[in-house]
PDB file of N, CA and C in Angstrom:
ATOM      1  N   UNK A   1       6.645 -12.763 -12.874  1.00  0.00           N
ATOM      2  CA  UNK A   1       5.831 -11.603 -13.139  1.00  0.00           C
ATOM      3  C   UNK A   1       6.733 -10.410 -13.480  1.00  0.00           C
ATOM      4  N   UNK A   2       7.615 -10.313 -12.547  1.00  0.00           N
ATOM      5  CA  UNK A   2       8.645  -8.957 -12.805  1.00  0.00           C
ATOM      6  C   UNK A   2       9.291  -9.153 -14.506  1.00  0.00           C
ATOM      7  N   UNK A   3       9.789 -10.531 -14.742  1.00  0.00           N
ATOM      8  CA  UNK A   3      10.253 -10.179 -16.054  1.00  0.00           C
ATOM      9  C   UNK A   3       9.430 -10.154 -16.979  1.00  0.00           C
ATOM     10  N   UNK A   4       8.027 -10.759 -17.339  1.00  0.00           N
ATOM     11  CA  UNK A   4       6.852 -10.036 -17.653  1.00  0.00           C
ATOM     12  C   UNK A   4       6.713  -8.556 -17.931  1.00  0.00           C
ATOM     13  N   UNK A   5       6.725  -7.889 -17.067  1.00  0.00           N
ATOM     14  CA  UNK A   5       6.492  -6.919 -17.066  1.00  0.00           C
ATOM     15  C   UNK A   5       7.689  -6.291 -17.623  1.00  0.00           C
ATOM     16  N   UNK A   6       9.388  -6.547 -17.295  1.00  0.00           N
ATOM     17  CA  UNK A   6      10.140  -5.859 -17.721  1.00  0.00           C
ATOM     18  C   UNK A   6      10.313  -5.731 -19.468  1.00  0.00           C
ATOM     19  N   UNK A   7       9.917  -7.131 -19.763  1.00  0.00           N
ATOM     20  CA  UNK A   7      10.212  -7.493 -21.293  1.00  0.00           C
ATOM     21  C   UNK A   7       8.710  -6.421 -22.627  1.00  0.00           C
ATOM     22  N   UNK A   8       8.055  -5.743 -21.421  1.00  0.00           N
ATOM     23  CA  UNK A   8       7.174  -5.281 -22.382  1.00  0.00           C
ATOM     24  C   UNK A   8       8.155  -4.327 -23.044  1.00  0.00           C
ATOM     25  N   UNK A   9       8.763  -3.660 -22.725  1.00  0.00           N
ATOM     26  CA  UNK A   9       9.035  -2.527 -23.237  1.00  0.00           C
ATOM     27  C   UNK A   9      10.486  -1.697 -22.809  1.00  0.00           C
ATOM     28  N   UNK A  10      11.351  -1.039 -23.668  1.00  0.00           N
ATOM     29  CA  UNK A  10      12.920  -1.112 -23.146  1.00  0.00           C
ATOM     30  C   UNK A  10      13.192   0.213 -22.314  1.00  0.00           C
ATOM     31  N   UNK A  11      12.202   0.914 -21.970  1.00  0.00           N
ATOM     32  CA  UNK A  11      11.611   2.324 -21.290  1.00  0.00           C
ATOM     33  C   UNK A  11      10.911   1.547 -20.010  1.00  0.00           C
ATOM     34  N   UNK A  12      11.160   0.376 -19.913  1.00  0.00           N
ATOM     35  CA  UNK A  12      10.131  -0.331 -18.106  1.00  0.00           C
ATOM     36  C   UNK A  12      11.617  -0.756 -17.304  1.00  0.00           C
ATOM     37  N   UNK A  13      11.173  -0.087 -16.188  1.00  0.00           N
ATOM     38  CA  UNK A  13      12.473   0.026 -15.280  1.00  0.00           C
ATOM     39  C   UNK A  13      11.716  -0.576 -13.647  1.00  0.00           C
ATOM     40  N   UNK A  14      12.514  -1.057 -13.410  1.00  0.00           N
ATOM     41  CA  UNK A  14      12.001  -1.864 -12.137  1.00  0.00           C
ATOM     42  C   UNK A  14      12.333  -0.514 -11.134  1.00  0.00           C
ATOM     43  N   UNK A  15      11.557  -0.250  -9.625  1.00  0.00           N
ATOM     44  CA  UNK A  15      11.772   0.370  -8.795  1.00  0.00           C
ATOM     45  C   UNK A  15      10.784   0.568  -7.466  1.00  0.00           C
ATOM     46  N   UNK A  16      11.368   0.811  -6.544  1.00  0.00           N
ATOM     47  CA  UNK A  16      11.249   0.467  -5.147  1.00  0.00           C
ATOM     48  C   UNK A  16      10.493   1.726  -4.464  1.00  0.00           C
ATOM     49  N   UNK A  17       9.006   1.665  -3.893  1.00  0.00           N
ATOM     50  CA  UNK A  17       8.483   3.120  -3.727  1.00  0.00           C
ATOM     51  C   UNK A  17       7.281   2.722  -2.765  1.00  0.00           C
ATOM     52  N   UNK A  18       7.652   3.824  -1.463  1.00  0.00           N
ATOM     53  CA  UNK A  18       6.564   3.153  -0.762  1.00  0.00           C
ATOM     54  C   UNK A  18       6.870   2.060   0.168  1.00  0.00           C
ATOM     55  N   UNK A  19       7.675   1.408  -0.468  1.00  0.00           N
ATOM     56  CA  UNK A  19       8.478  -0.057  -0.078  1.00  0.00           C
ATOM     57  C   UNK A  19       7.661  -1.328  -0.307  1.00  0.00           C
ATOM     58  N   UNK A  20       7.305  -0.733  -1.436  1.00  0.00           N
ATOM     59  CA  UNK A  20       6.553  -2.067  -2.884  1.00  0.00           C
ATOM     60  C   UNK A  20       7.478  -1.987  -3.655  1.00  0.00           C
ATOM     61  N   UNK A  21       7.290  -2.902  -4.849  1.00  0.00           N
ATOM     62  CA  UNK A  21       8.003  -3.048  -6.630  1.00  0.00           C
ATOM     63  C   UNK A  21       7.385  -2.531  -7.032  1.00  0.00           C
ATOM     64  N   UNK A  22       7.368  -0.840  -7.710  1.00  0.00           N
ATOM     65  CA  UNK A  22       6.751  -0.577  -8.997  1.00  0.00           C
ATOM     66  C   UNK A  22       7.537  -0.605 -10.017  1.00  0.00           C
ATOM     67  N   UNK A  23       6.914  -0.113 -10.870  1.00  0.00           N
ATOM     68  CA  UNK A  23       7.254  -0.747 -12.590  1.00  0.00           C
ATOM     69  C   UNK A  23       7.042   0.916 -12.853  1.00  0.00           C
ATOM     70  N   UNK A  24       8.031   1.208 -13.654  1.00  0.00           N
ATOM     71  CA  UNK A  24       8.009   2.862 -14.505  1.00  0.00           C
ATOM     72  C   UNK A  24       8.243   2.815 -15.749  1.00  0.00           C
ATOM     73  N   UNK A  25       7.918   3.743 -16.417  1.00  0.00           N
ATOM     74  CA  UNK A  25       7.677   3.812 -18.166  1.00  0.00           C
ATOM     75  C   UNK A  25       8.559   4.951 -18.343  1.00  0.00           C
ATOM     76  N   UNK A  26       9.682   5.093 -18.502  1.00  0.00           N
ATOM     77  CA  UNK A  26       9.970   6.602 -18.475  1.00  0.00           C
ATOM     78  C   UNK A  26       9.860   7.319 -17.852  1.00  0.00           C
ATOM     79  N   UNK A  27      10.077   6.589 -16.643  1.00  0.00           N
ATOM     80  CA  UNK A  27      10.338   7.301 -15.064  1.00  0.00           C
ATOM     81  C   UNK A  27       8.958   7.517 -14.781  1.00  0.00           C
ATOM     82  N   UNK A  28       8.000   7.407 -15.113  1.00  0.00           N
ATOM     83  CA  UNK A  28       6.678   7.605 -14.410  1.00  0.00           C
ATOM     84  C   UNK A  28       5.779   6.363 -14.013  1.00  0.00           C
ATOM     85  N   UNK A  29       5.427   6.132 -12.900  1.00  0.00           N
ATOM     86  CA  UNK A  29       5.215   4.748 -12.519  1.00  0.00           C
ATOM     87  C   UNK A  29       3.930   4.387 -13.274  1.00  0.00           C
ATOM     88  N   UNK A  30       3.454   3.150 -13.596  1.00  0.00           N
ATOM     89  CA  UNK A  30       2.493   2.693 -13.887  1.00  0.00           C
ATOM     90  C   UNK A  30       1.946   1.277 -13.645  1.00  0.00           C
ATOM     91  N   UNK A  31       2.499   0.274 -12.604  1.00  0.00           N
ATOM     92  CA  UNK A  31       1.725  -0.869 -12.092  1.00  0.00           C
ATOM     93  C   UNK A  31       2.954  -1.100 -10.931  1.00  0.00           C
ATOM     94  N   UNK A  32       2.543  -1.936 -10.103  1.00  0.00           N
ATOM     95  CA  UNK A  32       2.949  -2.508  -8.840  1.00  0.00           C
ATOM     96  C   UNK A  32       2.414  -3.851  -8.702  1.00  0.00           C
ATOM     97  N   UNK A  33       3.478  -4.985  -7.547  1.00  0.00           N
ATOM     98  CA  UNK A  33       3.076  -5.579  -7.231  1.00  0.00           C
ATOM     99  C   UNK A  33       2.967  -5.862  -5.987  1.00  0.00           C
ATOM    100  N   UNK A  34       1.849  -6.568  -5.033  1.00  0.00           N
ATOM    101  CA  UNK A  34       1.576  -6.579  -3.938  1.00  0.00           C
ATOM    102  C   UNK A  34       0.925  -7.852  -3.581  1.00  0.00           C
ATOM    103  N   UNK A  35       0.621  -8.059  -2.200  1.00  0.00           N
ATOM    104  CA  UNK A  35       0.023  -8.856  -1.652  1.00  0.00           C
ATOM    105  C   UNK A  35      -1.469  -8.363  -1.044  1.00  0.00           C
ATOM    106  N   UNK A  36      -2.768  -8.976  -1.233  1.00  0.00           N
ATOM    107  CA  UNK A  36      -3.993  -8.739  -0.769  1.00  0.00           C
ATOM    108  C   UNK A  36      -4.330  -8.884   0.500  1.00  0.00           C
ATOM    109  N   UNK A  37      -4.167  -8.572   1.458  1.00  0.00           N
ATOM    110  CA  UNK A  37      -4.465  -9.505   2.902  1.00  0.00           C
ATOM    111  C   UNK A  37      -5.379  -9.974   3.473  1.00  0.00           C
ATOM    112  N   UNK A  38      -7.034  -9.055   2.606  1.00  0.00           N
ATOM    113  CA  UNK A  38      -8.095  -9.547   2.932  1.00  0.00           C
ATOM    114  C   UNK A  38      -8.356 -11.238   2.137  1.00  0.00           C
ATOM    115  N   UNK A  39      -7.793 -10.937   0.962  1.00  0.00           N
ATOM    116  CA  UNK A  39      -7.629 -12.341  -0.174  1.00  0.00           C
ATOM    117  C   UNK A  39      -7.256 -13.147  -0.408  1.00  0.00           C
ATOM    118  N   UNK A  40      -6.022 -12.864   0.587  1.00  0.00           N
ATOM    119  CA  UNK A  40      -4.592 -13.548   0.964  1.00  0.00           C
ATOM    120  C   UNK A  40      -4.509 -14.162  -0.924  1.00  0.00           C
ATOM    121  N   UNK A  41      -3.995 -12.937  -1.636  1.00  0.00           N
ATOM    122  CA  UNK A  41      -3.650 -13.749  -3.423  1.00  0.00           C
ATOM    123  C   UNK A  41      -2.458 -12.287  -3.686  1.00  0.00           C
ATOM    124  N   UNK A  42      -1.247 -12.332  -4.142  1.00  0.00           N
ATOM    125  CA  UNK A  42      -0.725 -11.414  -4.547  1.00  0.00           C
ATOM    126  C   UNK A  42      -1.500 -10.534  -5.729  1.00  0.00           C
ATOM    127  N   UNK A  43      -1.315  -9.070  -6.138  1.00  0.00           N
ATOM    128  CA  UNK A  43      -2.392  -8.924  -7.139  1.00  0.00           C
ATOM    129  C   UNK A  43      -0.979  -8.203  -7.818  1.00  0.00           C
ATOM    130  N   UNK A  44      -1.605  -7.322  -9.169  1.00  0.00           N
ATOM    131  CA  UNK A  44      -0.803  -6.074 -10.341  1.00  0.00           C
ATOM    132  C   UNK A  44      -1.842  -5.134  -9.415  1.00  0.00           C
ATOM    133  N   UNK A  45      -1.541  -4.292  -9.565  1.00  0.00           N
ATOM    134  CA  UNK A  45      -1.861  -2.884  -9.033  1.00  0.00           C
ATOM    135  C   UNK A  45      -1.631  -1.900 -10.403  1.00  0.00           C
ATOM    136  N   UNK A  46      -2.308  -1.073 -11.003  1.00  0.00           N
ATOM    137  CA  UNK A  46      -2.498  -0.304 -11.878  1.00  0.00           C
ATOM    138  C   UNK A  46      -2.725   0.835 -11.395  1.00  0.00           C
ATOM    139  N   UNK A  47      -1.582   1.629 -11.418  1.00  0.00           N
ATOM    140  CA  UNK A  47      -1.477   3.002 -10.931  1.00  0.00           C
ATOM    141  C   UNK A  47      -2.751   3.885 -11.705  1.00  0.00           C
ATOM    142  N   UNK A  48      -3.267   4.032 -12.965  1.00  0.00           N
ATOM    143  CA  UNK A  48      -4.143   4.990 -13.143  1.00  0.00           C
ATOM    144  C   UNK A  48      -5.529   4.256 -13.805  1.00  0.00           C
ATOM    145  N   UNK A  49      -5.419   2.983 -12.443  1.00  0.00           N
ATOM    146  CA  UNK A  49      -6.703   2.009 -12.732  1.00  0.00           C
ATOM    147  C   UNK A  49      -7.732   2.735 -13.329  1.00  0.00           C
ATOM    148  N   UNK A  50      -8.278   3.453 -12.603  1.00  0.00           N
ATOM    149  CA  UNK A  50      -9.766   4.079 -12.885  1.00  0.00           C
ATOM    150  C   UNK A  50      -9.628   4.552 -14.420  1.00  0.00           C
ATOM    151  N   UNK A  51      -8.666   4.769 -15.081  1.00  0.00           N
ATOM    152  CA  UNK A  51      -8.993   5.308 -16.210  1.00  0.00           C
ATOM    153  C   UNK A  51      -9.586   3.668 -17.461  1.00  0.00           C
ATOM    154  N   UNK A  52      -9.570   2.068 -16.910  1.00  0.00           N
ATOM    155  CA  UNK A  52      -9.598   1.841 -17.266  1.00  0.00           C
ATOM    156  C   UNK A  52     -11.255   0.740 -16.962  1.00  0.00           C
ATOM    157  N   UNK A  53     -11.546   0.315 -17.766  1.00  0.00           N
ATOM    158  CA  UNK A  53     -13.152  -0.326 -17.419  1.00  0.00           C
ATOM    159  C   UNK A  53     -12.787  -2.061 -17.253  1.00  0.00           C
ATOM    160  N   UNK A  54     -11.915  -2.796 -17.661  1.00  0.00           N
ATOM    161  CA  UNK A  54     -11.740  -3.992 -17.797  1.00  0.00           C
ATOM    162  C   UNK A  54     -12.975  -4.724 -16.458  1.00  0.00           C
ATOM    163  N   UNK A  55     -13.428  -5.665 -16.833  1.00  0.00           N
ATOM    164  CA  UNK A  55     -14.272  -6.258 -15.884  1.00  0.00           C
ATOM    165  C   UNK A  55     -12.995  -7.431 -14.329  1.00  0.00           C
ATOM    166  N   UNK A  56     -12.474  -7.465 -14.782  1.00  0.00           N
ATOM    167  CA  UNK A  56     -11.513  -8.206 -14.111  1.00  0.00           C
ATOM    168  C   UNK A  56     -10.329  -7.066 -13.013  1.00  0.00           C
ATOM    169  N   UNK A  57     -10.461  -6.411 -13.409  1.00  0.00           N
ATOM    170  CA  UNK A  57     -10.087  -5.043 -12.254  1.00  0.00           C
ATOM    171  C   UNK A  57     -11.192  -4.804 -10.928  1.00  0.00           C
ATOM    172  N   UNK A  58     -10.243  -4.608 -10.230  1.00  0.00           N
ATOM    173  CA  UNK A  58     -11.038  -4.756  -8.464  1.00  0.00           C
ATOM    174  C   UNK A  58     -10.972  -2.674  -7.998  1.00  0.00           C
ATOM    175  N   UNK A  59     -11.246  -1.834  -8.028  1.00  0.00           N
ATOM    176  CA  UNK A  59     -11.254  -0.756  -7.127  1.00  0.00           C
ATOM    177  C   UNK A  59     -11.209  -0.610  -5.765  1.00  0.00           C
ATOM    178  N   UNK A  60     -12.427  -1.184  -4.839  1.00  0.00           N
ATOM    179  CA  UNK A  60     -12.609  -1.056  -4.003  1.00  0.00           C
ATOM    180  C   UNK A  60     -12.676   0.106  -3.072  1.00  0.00           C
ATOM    181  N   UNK A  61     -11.572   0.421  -2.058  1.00  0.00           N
ATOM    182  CA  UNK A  61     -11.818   1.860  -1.586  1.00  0.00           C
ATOM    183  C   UNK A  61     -10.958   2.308  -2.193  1.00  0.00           C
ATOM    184  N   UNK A  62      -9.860   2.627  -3.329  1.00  0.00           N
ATOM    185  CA  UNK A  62      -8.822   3.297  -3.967  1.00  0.00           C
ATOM    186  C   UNK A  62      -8.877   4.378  -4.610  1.00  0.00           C
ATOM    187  N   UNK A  63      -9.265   5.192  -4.709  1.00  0.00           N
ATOM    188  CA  UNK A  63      -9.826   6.490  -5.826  1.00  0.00           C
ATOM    189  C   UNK A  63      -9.081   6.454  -7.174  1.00  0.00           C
ATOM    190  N   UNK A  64      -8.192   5.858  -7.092  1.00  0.00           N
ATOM    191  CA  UNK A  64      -7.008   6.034  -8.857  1.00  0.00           C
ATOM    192  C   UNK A  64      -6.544   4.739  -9.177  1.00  0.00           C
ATOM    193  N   UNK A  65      -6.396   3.792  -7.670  1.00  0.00           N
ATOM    194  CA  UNK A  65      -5.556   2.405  -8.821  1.00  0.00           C
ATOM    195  C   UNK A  65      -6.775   1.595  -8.633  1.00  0.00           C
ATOM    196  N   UNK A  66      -6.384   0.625  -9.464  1.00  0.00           N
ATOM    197  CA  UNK A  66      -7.084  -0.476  -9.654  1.00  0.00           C
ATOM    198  C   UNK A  66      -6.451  -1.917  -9.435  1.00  0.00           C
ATOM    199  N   UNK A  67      -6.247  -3.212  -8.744  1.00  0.00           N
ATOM    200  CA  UNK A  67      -5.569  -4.454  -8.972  1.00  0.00           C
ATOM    201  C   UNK A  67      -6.314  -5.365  -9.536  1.00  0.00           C
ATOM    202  N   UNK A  68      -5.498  -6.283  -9.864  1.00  0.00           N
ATOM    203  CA  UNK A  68      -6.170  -7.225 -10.696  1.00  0.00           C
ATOM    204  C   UNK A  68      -5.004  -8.332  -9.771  1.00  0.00           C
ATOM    205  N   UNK A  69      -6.456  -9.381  -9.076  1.00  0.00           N
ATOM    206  CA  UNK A  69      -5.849 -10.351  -7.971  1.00  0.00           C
ATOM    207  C   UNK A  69      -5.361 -11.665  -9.253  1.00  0.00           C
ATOM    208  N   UNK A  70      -4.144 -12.254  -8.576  1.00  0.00           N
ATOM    209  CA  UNK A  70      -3.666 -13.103  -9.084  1.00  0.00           C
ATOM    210  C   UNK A  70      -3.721 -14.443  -8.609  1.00  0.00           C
ATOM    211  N   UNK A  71      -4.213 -15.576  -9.072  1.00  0.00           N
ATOM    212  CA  UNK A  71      -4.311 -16.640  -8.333  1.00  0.00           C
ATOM    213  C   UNK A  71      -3.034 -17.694  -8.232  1.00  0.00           C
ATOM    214  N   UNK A  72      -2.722 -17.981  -6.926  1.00  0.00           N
ATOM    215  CA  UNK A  72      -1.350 -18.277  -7.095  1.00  0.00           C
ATOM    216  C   UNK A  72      -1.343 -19.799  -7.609  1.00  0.00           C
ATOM    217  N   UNK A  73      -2.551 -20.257  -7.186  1.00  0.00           N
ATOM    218  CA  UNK A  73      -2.730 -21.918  -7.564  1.00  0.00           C
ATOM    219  C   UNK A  73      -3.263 -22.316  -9.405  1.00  0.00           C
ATOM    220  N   UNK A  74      -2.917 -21.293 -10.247  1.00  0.00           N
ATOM    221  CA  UNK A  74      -3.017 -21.159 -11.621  1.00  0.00           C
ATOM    222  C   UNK A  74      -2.340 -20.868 -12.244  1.00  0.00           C
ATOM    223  N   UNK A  75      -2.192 -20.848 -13.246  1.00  0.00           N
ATOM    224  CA  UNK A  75      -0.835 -20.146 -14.548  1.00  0.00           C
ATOM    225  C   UNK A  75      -1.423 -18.903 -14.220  1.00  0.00           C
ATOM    226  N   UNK A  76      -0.395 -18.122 -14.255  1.00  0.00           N
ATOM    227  CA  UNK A  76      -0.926 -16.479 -15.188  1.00  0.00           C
ATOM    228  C   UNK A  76      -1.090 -16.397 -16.144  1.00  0.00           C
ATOM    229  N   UNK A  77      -2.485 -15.572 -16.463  1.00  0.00           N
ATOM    230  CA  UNK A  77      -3.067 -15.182 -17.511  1.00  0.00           C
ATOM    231  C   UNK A  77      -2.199 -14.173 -18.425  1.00  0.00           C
ATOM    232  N   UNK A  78      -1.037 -14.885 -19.193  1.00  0.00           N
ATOM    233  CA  UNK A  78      -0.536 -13.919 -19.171  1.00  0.00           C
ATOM    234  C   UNK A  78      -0.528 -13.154 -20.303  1.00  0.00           C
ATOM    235  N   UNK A  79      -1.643 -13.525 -21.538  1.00  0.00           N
ATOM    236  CA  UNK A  79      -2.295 -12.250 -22.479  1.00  0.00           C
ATOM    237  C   UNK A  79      -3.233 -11.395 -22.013  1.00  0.00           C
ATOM    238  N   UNK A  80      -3.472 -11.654 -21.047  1.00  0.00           N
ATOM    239  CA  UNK A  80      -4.328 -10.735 -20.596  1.00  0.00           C
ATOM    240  C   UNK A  80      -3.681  -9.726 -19.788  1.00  0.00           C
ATOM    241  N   UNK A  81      -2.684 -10.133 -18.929  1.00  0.00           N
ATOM    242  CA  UNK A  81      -1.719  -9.140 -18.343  1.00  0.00           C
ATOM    243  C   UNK A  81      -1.171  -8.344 -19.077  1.00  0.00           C
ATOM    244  N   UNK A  82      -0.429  -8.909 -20.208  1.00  0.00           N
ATOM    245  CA  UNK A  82       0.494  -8.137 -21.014  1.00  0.00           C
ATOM    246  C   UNK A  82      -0.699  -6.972 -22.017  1.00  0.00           C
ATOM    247  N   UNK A  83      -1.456  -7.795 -22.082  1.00  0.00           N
ATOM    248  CA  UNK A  83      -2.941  -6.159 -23.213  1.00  0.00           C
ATOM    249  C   UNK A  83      -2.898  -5.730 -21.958  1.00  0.00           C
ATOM    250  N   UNK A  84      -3.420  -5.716 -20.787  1.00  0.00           N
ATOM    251  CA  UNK A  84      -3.872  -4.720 -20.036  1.00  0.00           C
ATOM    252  C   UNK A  84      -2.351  -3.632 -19.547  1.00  0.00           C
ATOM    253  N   UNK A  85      -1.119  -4.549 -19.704  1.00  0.00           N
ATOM    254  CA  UNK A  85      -0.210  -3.459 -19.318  1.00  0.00           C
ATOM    255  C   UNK A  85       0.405  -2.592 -20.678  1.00  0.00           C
ATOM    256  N   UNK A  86      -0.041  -3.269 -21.756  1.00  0.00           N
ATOM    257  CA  UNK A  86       0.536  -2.243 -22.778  1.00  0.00           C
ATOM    258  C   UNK A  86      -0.526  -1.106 -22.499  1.00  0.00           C
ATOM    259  N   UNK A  87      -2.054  -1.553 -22.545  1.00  0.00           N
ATOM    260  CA  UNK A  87      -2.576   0.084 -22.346  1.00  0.00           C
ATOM    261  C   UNK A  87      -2.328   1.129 -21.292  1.00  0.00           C
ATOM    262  N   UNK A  88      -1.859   0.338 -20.226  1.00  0.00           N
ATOM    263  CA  UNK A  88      -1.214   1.476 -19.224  1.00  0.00           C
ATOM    264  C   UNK A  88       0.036   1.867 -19.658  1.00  0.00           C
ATOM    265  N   UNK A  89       0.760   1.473 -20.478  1.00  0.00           N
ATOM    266  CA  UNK A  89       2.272   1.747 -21.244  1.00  0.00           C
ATOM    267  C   UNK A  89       1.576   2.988 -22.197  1.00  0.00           C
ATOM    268  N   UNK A  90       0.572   2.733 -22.675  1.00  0.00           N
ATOM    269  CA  UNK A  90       0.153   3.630 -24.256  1.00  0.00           C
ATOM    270  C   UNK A  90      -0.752   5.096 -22.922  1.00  0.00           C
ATOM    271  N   UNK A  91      -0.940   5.060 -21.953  1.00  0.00           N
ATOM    272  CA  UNK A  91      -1.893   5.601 -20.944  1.00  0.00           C
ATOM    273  C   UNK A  91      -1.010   6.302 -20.776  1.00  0.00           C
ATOM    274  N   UNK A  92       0.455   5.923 -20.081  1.00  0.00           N
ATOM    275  CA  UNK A  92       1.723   7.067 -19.521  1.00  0.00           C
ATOM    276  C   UNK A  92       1.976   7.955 -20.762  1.00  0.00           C
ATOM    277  N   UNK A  93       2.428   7.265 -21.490  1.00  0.00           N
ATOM    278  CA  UNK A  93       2.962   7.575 -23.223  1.00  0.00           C
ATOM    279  C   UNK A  93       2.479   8.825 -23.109  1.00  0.00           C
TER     280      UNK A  93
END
């Protein structure tokens, strides 16, 4: 997943916050990764979720991010990861 995410773009910098992995665009963060505990499934975390409608995004009680749970017993979806993280790339921009 991390090199996923690193290979979008030569401005995505790996970094440590909180004492999670987020992901930054030019120094401004824009996804994370984590573990669910109610779900027990690691998810992406989308720092300015709400700005986005995708049906596959979870809110819950969060007011700004959004995750999108990952199933560990499947491939990653991983055109669907990579569109949903370029628009948070084109979102920081």
């Amino acid at each position: 997943m991390r090199d996923i995410i690193l290979a979008l773009d030569k401005d995505v910098s790996p970094a440590w916050r909180y004492g999670m992995p987020f992901f930054l665009y030019k120094g401004k963060r824009f996804c994370y990764l984590w573990y669910h505990k109610k779900f027990k499934q690691p998810y992406l975390g989308i720092v300015d979720g709400s700005r986005f409608t995708d049906s596959f995004l979870i809110q819950e009680n969060r007011s700004k991010m959004k995750i999108m749970l990952l199933d560990p017993d499947k491939d990653l979806p991983i055109k669907k990861i990579t569109s949903l993280l370029k628009k948070c790339i084109a979102n920081v921009a």
